[in-house]
N, C-alpha and C. Protein backbone atom coordinates (compact mmCIF):
# COMPACT_ATOMS: atom_id res chain seq x y z
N UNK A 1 -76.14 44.63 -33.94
CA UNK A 1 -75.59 43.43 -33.35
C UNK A 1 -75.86 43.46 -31.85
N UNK A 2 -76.27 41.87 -31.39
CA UNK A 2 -76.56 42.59 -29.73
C UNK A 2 -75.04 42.19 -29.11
N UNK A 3 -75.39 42.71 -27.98
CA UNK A 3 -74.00 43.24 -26.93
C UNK A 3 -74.00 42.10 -26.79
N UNK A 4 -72.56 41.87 -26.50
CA UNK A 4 -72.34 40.07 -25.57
C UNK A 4 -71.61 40.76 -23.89
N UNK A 5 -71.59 40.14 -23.91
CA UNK A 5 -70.91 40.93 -22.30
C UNK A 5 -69.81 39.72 -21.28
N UNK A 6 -69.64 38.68 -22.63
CA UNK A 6 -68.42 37.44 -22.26
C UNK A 6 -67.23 38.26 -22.71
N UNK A 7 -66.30 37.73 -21.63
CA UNK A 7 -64.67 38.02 -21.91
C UNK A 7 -64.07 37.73 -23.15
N UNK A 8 -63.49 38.18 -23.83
CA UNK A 8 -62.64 38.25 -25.02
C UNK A 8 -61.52 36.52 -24.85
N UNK A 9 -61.60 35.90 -25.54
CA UNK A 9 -60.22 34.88 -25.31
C UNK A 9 -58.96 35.09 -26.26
N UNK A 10 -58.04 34.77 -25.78
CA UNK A 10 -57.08 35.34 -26.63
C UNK A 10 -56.96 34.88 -28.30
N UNK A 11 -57.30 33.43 -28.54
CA UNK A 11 -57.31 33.02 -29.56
C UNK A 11 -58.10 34.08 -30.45
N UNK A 12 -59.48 34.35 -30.06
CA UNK A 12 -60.20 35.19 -30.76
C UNK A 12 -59.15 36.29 -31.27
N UNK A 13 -58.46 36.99 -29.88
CA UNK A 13 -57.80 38.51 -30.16
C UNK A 13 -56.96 38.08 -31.34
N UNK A 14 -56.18 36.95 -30.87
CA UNK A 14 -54.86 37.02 -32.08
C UNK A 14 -55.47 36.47 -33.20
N UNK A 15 -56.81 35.61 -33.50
CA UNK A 15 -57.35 35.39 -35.10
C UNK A 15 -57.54 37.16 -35.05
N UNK A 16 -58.49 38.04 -34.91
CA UNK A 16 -58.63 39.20 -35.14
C UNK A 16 -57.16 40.00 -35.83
N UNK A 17 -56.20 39.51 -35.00
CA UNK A 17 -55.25 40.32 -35.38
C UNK A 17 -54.63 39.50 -37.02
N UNK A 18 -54.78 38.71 -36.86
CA UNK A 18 -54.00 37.94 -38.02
C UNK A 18 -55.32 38.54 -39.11
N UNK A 19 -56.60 38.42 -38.96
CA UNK A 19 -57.65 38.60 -39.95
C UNK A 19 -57.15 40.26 -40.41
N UNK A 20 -56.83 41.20 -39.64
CA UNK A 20 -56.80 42.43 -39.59
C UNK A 20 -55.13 42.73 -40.42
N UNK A 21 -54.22 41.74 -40.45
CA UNK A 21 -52.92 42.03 -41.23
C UNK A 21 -52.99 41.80 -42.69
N UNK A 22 -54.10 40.66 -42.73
CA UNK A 22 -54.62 40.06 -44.37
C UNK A 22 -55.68 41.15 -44.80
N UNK A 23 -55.86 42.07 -44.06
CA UNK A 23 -56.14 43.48 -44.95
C UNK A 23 -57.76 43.15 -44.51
N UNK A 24 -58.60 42.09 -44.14
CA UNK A 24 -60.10 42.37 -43.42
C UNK A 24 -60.22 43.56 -42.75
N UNK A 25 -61.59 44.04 -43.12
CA UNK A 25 -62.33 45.53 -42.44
C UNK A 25 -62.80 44.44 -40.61
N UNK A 26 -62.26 45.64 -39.81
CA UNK A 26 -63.08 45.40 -38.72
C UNK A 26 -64.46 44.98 -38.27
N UNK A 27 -65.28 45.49 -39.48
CA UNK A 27 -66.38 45.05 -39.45
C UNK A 27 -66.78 43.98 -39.82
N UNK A 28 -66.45 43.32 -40.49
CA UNK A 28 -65.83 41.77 -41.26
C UNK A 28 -65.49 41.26 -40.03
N UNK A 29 -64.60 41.00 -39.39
CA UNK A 29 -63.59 40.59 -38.31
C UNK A 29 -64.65 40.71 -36.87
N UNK A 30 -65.42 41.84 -36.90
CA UNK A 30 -66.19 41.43 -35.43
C UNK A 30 -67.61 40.70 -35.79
N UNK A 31 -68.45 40.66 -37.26
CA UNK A 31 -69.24 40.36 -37.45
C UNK A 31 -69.03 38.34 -37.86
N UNK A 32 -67.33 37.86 -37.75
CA UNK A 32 -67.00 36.66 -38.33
C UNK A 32 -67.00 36.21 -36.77
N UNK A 33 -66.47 37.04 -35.28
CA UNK A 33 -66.23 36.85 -33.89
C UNK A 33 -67.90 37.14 -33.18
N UNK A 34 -68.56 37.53 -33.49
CA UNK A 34 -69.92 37.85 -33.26
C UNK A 34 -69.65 38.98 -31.85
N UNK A 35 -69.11 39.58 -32.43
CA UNK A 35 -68.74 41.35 -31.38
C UNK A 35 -68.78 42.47 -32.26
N UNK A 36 -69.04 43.39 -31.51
CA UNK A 36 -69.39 44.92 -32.22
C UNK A 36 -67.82 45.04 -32.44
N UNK A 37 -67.91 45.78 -33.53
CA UNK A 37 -67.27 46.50 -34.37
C UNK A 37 -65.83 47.31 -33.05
N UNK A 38 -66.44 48.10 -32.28
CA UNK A 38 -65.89 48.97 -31.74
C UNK A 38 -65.19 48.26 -30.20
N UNK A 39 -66.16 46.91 -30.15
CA UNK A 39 -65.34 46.07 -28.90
C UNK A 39 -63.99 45.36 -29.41
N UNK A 40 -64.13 44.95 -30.00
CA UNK A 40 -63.38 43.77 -31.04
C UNK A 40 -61.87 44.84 -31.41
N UNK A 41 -62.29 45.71 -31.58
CA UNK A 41 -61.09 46.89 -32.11
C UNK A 41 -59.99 47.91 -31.05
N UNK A 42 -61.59 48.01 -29.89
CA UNK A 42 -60.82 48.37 -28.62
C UNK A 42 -59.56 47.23 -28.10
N UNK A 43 -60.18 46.06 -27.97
CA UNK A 43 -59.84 44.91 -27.09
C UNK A 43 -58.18 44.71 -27.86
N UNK A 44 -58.19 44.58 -29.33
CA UNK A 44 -56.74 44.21 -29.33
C UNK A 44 -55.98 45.45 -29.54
N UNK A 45 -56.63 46.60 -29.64
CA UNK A 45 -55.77 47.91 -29.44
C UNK A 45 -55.21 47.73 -27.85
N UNK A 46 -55.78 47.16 -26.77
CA UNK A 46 -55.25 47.32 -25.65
C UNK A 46 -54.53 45.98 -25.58
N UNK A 47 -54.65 44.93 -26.05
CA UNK A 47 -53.82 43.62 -25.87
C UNK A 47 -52.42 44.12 -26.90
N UNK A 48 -52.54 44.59 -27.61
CA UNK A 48 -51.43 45.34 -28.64
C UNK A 48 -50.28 46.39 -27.54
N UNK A 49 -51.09 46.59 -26.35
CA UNK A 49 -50.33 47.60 -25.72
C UNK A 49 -49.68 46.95 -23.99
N UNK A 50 -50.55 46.09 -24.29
CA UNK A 50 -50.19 45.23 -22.55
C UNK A 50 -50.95 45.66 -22.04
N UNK A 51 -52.33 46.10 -22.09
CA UNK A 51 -53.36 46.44 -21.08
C UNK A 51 -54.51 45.61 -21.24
N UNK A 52 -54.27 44.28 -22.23
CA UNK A 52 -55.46 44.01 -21.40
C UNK A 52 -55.66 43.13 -20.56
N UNK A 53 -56.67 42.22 -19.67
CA UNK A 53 -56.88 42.44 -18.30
C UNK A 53 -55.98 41.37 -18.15
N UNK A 54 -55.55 39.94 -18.91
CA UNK A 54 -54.98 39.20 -18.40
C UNK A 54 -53.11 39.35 -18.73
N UNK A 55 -53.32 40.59 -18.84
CA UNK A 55 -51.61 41.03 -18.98
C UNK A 55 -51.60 42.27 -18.01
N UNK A 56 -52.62 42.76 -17.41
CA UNK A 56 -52.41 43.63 -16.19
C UNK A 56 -51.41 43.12 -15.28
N UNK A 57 -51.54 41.90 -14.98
CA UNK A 57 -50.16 41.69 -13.81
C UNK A 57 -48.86 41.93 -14.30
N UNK A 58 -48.74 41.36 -15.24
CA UNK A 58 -47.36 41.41 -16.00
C UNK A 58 -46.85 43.06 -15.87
N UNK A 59 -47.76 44.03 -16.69
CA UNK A 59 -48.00 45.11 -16.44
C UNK A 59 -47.30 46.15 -15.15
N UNK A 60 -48.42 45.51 -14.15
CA UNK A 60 -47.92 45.98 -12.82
C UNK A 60 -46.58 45.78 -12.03
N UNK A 61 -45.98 43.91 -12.98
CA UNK A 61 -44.81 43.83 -11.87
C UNK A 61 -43.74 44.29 -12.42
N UNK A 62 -43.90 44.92 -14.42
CA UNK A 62 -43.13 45.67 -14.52
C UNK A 62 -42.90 47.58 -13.90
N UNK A 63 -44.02 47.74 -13.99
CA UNK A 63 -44.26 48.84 -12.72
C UNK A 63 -43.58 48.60 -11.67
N UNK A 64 -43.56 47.45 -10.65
CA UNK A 64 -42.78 47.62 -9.65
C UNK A 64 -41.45 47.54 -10.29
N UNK A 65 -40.87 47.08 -10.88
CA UNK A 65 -39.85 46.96 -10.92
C UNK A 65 -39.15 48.55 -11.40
N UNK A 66 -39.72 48.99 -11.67
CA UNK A 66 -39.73 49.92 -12.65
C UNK A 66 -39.09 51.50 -11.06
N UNK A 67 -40.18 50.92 -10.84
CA UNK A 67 -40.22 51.90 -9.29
C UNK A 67 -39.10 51.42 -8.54
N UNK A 68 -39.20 50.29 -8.00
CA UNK A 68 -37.93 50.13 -7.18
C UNK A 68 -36.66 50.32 -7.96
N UNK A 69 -35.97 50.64 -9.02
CA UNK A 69 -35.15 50.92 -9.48
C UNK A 69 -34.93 52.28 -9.41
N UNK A 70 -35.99 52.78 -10.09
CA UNK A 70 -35.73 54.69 -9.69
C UNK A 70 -35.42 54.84 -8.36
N UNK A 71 -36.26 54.35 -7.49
CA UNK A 71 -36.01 54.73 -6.15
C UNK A 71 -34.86 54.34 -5.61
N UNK A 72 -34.11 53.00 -6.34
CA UNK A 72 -32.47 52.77 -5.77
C UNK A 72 -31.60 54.04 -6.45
N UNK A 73 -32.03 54.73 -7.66
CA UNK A 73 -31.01 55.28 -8.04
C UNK A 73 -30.59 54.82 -9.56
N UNK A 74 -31.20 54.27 -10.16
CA UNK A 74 -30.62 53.64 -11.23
C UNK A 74 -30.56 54.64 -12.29
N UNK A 75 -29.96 54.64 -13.15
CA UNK A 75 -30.18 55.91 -14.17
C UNK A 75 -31.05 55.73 -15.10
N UNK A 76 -31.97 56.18 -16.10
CA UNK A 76 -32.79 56.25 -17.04
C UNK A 76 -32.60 54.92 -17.84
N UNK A 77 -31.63 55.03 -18.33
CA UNK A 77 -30.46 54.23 -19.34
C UNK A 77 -30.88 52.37 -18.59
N UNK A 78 -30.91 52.37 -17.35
CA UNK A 78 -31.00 50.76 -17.02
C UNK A 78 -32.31 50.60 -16.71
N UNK A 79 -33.20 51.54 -16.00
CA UNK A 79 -34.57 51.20 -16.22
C UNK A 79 -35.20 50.78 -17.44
N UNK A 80 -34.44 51.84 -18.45
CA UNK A 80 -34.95 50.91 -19.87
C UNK A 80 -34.99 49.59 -20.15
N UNK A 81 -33.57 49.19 -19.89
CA UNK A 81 -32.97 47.91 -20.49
C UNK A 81 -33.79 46.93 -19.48
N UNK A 82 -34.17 47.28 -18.12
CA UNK A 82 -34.50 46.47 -17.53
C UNK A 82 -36.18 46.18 -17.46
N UNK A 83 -37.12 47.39 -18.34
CA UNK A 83 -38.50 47.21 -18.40
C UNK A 83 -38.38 46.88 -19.86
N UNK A 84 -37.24 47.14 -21.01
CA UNK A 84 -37.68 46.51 -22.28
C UNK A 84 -38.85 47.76 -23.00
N UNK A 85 -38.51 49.10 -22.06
CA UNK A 85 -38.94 50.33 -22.61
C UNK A 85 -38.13 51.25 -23.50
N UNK A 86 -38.69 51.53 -24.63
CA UNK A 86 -37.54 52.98 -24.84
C UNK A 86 -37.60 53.83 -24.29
N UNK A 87 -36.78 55.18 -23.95
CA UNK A 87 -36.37 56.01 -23.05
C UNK A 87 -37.93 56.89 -23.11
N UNK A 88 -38.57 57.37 -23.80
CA UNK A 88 -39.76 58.38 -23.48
C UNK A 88 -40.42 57.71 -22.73
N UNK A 89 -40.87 55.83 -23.50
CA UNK A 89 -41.93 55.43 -22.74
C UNK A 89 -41.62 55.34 -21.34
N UNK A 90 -40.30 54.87 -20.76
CA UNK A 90 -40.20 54.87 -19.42
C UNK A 90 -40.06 55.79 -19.19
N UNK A 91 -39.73 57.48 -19.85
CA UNK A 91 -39.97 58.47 -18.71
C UNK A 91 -41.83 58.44 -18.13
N UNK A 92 -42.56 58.11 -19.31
CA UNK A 92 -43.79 58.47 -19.00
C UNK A 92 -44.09 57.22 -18.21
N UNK A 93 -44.14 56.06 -18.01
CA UNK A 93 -44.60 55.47 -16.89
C UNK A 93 -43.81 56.27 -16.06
N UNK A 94 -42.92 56.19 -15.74
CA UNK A 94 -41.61 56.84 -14.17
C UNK A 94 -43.25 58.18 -13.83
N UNK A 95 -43.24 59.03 -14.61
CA UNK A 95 -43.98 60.01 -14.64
C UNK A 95 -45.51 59.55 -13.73
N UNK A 96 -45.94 59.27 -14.57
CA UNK A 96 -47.46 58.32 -14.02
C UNK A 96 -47.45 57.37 -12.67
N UNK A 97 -46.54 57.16 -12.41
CA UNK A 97 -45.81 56.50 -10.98
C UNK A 97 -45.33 57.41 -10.03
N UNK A 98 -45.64 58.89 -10.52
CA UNK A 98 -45.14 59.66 -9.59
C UNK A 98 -43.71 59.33 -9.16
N UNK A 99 -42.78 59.27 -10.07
CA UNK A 99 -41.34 59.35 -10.08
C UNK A 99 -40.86 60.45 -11.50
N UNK A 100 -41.42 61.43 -11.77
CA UNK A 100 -40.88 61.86 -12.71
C UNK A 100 -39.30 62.34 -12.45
N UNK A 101 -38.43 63.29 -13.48
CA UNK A 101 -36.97 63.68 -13.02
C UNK A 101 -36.64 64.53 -11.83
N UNK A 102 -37.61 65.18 -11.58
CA UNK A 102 -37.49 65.84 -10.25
C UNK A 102 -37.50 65.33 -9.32
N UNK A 103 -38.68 64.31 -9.16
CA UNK A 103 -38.62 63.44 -7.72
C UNK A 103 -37.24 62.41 -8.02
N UNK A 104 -37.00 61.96 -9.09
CA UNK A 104 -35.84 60.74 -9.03
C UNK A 104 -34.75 61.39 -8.59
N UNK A 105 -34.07 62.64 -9.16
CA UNK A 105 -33.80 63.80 -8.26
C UNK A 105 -33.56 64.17 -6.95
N UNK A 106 -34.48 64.23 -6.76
CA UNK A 106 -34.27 64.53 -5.17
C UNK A 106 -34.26 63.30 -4.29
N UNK A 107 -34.72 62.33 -4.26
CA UNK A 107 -34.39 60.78 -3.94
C UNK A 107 -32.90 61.11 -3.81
N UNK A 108 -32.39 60.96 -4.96
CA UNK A 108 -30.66 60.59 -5.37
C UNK A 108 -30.25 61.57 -4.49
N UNK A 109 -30.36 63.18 -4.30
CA UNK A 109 -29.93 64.45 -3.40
C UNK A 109 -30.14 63.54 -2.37
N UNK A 110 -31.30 63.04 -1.69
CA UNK A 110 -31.40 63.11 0.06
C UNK A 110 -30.31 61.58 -0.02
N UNK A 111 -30.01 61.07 -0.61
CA UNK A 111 -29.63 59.51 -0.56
C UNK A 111 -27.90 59.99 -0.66
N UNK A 112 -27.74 61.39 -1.60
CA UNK A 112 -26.19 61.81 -0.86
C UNK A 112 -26.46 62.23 0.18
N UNK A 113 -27.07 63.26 0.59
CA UNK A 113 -26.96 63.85 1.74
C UNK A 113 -26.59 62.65 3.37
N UNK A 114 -27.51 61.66 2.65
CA UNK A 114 -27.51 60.61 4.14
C UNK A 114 -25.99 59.67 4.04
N UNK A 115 -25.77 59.90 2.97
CA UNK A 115 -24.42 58.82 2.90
C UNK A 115 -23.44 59.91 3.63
N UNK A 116 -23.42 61.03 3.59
CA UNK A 116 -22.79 62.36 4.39
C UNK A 116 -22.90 63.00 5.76
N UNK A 117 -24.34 61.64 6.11
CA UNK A 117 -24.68 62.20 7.47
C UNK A 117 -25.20 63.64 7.78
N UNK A 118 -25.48 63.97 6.36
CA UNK A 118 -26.38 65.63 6.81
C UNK A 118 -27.82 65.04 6.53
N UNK A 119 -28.85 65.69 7.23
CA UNK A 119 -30.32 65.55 6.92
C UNK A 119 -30.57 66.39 5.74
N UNK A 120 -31.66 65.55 4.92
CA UNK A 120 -31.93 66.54 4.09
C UNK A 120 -32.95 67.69 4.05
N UNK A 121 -32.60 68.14 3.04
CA UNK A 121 -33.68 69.80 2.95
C UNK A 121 -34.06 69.71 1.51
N UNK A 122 -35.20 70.18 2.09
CA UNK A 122 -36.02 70.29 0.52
C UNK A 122 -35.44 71.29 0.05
N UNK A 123 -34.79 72.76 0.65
CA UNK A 123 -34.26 73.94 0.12
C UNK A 123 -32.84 73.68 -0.69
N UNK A 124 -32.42 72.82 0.09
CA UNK A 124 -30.91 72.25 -0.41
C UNK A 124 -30.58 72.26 -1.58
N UNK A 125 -29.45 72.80 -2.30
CA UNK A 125 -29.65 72.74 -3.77
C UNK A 125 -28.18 72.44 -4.47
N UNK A 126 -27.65 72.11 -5.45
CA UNK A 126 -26.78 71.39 -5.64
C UNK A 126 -25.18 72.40 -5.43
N UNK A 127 -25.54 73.40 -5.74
CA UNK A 127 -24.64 74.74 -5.22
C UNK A 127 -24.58 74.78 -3.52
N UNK A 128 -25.59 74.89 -2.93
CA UNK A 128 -25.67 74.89 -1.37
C UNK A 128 -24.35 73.34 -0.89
N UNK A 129 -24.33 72.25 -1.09
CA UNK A 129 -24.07 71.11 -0.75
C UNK A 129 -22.68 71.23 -1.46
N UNK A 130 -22.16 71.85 -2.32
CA UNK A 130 -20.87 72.45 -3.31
C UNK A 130 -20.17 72.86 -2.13
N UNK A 131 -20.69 73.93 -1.52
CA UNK A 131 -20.37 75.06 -0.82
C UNK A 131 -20.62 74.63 0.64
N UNK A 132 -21.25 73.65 0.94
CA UNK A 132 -21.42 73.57 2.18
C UNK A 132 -22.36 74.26 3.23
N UNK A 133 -23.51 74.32 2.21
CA UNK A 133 -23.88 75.50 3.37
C UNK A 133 -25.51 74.45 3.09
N UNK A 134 -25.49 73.90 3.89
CA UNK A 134 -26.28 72.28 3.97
C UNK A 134 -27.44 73.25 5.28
N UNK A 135 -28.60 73.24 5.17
CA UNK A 135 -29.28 73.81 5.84
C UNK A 135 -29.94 72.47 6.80
């Protein structure tokens, strides 16, 4: 089959997907869309997931949102409710955003420390700040 190298439209993706629930072989389904086999299969594996290109924004502004919440402090539990993730998947974006539990963590540590008027320390540890012995 030759390559096409035009954008996917969605109608196509979602006939594909509807052709693909009535039990059609992929190969059926990209040879009825006039696309290879392996484009046709990629494309709604990633529209199936929110990646593809015209759901990238959507994507991203759940990313921000996603971020500015960890970074206020929010707990695991409302980032979910508020990206419409279950708890692994938002640890693993948080993760991939470079917010995994350690950094959300220490955010929340320096964000007491400043409500206390001590500077923070990376050494600082939740026993040290118990005890008072705030470096």
């Amino acid at each position: 089959m030759k390559r096409t190298r035009t954008a996917f439209e969605r109608r196509d993706i979602e006939l594909a997907i509807r052709l693909r629930s009535e039990g059609v072989t992929w190969a059926d389904i990209a040879a009825r869309l006039g696309r290879t086999r392996s484009s046709i299969e990629a494309t709604v594996c990633r529209y199936r997931k929110g990646l593809w290109a015209p759901q990238r924004e959507a994507l991203q502004q759940r990313d921000a949102e996603m971020e500015r919440l960890a970074e206020a402090g929010a707990p695991l539990r409302a980032i979910c409710a508020a990206a419409g993730l279950k708890t692994d998947a938002a640890r693993r974006r948080l993760r991939n955003l470079g917010l995994d539990h350690e950094v959300r963590r220490n955010l929340a540590r320096a964000r007491t420390l400043a409500a206390l008027g001590r500077p923070a320390s990376p050494t600082t540890t939740p026993a040290d700040q118990k005890e008072g012995r705030v470096a």
